[in-house]
N, C-alpha and C. Protein backbone atom coordinates (compact mmCIF):
# COMPACT_ATOMS: atom_id res chain seq x y z
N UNK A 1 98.47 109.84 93.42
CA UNK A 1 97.41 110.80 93.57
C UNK A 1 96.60 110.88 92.29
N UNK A 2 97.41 110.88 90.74
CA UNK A 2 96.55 111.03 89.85
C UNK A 2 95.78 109.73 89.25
N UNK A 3 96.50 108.63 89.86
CA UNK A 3 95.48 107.72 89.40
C UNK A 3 94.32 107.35 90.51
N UNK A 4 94.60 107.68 91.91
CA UNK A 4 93.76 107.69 92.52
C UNK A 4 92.15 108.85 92.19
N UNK A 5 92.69 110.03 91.62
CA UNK A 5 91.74 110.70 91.06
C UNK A 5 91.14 110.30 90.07
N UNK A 6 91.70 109.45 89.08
CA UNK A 6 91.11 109.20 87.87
C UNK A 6 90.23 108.08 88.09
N UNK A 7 90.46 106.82 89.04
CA UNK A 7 89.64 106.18 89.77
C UNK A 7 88.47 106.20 89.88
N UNK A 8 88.47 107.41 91.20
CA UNK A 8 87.26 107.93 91.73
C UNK A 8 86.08 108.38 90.88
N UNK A 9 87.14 109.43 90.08
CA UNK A 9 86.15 109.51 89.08
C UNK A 9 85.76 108.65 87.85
N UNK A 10 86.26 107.53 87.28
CA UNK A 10 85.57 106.64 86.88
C UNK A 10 84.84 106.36 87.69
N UNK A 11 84.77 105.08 88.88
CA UNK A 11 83.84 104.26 90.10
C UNK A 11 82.93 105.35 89.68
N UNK A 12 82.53 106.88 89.76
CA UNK A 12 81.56 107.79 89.62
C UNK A 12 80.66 107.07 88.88
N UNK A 13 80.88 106.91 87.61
CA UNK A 13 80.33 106.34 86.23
C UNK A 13 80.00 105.01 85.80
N UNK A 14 80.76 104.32 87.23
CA UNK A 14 80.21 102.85 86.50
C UNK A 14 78.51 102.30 87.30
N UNK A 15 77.57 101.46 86.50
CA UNK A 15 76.43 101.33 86.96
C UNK A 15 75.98 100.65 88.22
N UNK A 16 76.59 100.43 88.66
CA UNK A 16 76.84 99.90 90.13
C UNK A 16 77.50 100.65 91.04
N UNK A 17 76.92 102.25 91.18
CA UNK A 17 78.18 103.02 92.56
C UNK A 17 77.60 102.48 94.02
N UNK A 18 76.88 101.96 93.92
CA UNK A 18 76.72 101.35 95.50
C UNK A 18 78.05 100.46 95.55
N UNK A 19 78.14 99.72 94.76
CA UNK A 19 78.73 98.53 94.79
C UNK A 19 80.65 99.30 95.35
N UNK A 20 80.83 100.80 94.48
CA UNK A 20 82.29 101.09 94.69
C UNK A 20 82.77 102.28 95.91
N UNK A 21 81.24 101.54 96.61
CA UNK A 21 81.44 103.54 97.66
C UNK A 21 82.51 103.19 97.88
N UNK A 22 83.36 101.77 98.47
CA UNK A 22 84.39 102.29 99.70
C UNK A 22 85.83 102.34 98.91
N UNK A 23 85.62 101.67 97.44
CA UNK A 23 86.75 102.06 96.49
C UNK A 23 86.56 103.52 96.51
N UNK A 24 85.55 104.08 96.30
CA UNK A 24 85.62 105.77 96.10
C UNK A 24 85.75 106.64 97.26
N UNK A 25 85.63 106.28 98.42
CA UNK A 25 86.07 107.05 99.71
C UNK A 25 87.29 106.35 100.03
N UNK A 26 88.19 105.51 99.35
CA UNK A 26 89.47 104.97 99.67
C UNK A 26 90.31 105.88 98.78
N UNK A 27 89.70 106.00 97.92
CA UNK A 27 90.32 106.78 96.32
C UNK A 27 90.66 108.40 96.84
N UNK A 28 89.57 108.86 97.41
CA UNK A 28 89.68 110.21 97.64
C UNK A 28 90.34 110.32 99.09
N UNK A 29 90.73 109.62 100.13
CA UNK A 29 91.76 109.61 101.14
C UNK A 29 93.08 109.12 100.66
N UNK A 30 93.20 108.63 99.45
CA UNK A 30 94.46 108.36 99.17
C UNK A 30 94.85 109.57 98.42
N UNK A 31 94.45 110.15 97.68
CA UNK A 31 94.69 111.43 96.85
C UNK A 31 94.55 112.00 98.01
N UNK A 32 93.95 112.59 98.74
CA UNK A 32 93.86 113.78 99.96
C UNK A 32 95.35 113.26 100.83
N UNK A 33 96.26 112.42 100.97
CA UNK A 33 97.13 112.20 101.56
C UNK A 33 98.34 111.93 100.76
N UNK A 34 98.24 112.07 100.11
CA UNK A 34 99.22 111.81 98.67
C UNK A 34 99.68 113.47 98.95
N UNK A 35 98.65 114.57 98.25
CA UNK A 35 99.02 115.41 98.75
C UNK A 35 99.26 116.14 99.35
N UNK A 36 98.91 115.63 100.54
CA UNK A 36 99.76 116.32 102.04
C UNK A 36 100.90 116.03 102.52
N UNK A 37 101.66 114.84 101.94
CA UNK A 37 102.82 114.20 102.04
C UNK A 37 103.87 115.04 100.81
N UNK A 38 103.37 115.29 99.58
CA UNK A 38 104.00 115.65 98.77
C UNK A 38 104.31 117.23 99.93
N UNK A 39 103.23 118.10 100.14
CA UNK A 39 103.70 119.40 100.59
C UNK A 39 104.19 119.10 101.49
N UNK A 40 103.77 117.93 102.38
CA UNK A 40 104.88 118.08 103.98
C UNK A 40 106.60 117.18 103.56
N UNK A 41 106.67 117.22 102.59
CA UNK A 41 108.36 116.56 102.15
C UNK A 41 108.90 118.01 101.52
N UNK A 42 107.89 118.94 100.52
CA UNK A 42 108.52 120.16 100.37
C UNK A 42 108.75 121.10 100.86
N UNK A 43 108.18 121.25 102.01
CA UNK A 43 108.57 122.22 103.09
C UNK A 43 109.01 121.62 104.56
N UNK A 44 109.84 120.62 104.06
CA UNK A 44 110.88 120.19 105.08
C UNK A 44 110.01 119.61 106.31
N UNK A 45 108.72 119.84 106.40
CA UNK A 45 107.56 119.17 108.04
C UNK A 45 108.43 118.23 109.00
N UNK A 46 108.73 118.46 110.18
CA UNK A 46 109.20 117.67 110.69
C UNK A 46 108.63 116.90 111.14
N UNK A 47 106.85 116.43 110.50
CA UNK A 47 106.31 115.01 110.62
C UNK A 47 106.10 114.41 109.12
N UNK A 48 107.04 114.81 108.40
CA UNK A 48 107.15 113.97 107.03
C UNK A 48 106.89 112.50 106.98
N UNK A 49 108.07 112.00 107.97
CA UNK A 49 108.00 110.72 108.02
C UNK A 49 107.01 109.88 108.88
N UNK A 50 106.60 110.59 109.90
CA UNK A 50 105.11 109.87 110.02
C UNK A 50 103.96 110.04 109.39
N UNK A 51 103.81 111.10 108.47
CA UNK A 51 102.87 111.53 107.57
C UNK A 51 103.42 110.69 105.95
N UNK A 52 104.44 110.25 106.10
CA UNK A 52 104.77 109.25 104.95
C UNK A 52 104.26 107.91 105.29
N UNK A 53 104.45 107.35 106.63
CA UNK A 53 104.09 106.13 106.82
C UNK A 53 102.70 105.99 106.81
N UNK A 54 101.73 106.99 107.43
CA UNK A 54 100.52 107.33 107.47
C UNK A 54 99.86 106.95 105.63
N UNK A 55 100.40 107.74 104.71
CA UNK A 55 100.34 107.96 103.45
C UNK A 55 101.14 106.35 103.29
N UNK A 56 101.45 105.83 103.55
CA UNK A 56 101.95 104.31 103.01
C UNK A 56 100.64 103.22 103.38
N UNK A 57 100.25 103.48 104.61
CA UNK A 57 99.03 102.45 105.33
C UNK A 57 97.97 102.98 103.99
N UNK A 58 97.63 104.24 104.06
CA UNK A 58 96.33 104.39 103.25
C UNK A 58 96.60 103.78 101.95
N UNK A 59 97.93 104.17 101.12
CA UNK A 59 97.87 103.28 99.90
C UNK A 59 97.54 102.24 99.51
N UNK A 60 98.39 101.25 100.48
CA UNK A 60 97.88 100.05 100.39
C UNK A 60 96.96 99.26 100.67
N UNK A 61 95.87 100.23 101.87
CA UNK A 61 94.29 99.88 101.93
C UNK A 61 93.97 100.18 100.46
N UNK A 62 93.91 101.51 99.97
CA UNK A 62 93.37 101.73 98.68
C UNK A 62 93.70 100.62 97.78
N UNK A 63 95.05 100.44 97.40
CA UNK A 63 95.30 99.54 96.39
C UNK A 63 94.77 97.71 96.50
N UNK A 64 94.27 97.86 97.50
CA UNK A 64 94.07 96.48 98.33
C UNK A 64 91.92 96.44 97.72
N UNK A 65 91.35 97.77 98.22
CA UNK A 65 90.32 97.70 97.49
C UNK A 65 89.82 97.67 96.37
N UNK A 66 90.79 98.67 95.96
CA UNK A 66 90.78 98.32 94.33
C UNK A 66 91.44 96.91 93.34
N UNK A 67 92.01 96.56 94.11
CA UNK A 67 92.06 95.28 93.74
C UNK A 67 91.08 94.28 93.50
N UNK A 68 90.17 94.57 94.01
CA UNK A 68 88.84 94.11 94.32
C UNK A 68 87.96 93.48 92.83
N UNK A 69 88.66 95.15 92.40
CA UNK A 69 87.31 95.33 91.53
C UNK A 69 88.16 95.09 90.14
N UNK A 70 87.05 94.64 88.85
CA UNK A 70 87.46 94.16 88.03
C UNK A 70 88.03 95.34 86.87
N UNK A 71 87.46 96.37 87.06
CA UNK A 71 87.91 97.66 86.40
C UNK A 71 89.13 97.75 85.94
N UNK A 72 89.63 98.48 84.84
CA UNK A 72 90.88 98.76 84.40
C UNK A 72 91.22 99.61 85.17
N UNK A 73 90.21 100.92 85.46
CA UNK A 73 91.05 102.03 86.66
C UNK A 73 91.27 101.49 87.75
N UNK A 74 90.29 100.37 88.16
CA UNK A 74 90.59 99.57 89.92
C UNK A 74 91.59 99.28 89.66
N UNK A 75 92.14 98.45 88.63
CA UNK A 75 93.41 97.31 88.65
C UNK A 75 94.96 98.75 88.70
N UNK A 76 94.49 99.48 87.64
CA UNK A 76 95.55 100.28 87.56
C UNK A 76 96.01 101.38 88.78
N UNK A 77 95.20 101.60 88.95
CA UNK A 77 95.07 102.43 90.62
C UNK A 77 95.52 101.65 92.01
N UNK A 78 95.15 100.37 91.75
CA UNK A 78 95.77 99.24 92.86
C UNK A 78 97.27 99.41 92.66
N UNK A 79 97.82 99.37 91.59
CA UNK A 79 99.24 99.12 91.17
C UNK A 79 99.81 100.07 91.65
N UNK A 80 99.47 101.29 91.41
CA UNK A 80 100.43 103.01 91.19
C UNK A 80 100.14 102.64 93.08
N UNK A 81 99.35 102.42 93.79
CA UNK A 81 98.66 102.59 95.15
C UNK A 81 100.01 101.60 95.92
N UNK A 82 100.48 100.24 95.57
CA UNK A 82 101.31 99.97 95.85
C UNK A 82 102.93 100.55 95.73
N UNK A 83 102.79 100.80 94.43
CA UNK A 83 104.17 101.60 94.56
C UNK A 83 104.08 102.67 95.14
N UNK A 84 103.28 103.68 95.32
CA UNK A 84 103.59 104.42 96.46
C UNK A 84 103.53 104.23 97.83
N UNK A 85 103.09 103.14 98.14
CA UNK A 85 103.31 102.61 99.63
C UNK A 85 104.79 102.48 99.50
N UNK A 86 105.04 101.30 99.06
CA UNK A 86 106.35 101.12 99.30
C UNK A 86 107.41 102.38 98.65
N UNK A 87 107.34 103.30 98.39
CA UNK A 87 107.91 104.31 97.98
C UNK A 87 108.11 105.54 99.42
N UNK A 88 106.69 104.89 100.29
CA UNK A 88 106.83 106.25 101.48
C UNK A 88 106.97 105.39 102.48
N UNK A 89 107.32 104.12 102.41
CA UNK A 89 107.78 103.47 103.36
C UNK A 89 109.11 103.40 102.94
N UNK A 90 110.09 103.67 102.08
CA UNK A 90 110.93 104.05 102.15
C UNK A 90 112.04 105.39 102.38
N UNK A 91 110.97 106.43 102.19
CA UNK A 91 110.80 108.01 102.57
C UNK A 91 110.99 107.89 103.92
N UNK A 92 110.26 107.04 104.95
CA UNK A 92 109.82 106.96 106.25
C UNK A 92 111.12 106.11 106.57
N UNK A 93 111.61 105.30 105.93
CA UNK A 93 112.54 104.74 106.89
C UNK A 93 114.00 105.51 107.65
């Protein structure tokens, strides 16, 4: 979630935001589901685990776009974006 925020808001700043809309609407659905997974695991939700797997697909779209891009926040945000896939695909299993 926090590197997905820090992302977004770089892509904000770099001179080409046409070029990062869908890194930056990937960025802000991965943070917007990051933490709905975090509250639906702390209050026990008994759709955790499809709201984990849900939160696993979006990561790895995100981390998949940001991969894309040559940025230090793209590259680093791709990374953290994978490990939490595979982190709530293991939550989910």
């Amino acid at each position: 979630m926090e590197a997905c925020n820090h992302c977004f808001d770089a892509c904000l700043h770099e001179s080409d935001v046409k070029m990062m809309a869908e890194c930056i609407r990937l960025d802000r659905e991965c943070a917007d589901i990051c933490a709905f997974a975090v509250k639906a695991m702390q209050t026990n939700s008994p759709f955790a685990k499809q709201i984990c797997e849900l939160c696993a697909d979006i990561c790895e779209a995100c981390g998949n776009e940001c991969k894309k891009h040559d940025h230090e926040h793209c590259q680093k945000c791709a990374e953290a974006c994978f490990r939490c896939a595979e982190a709530c695909r293991k939550m989910a299993a």
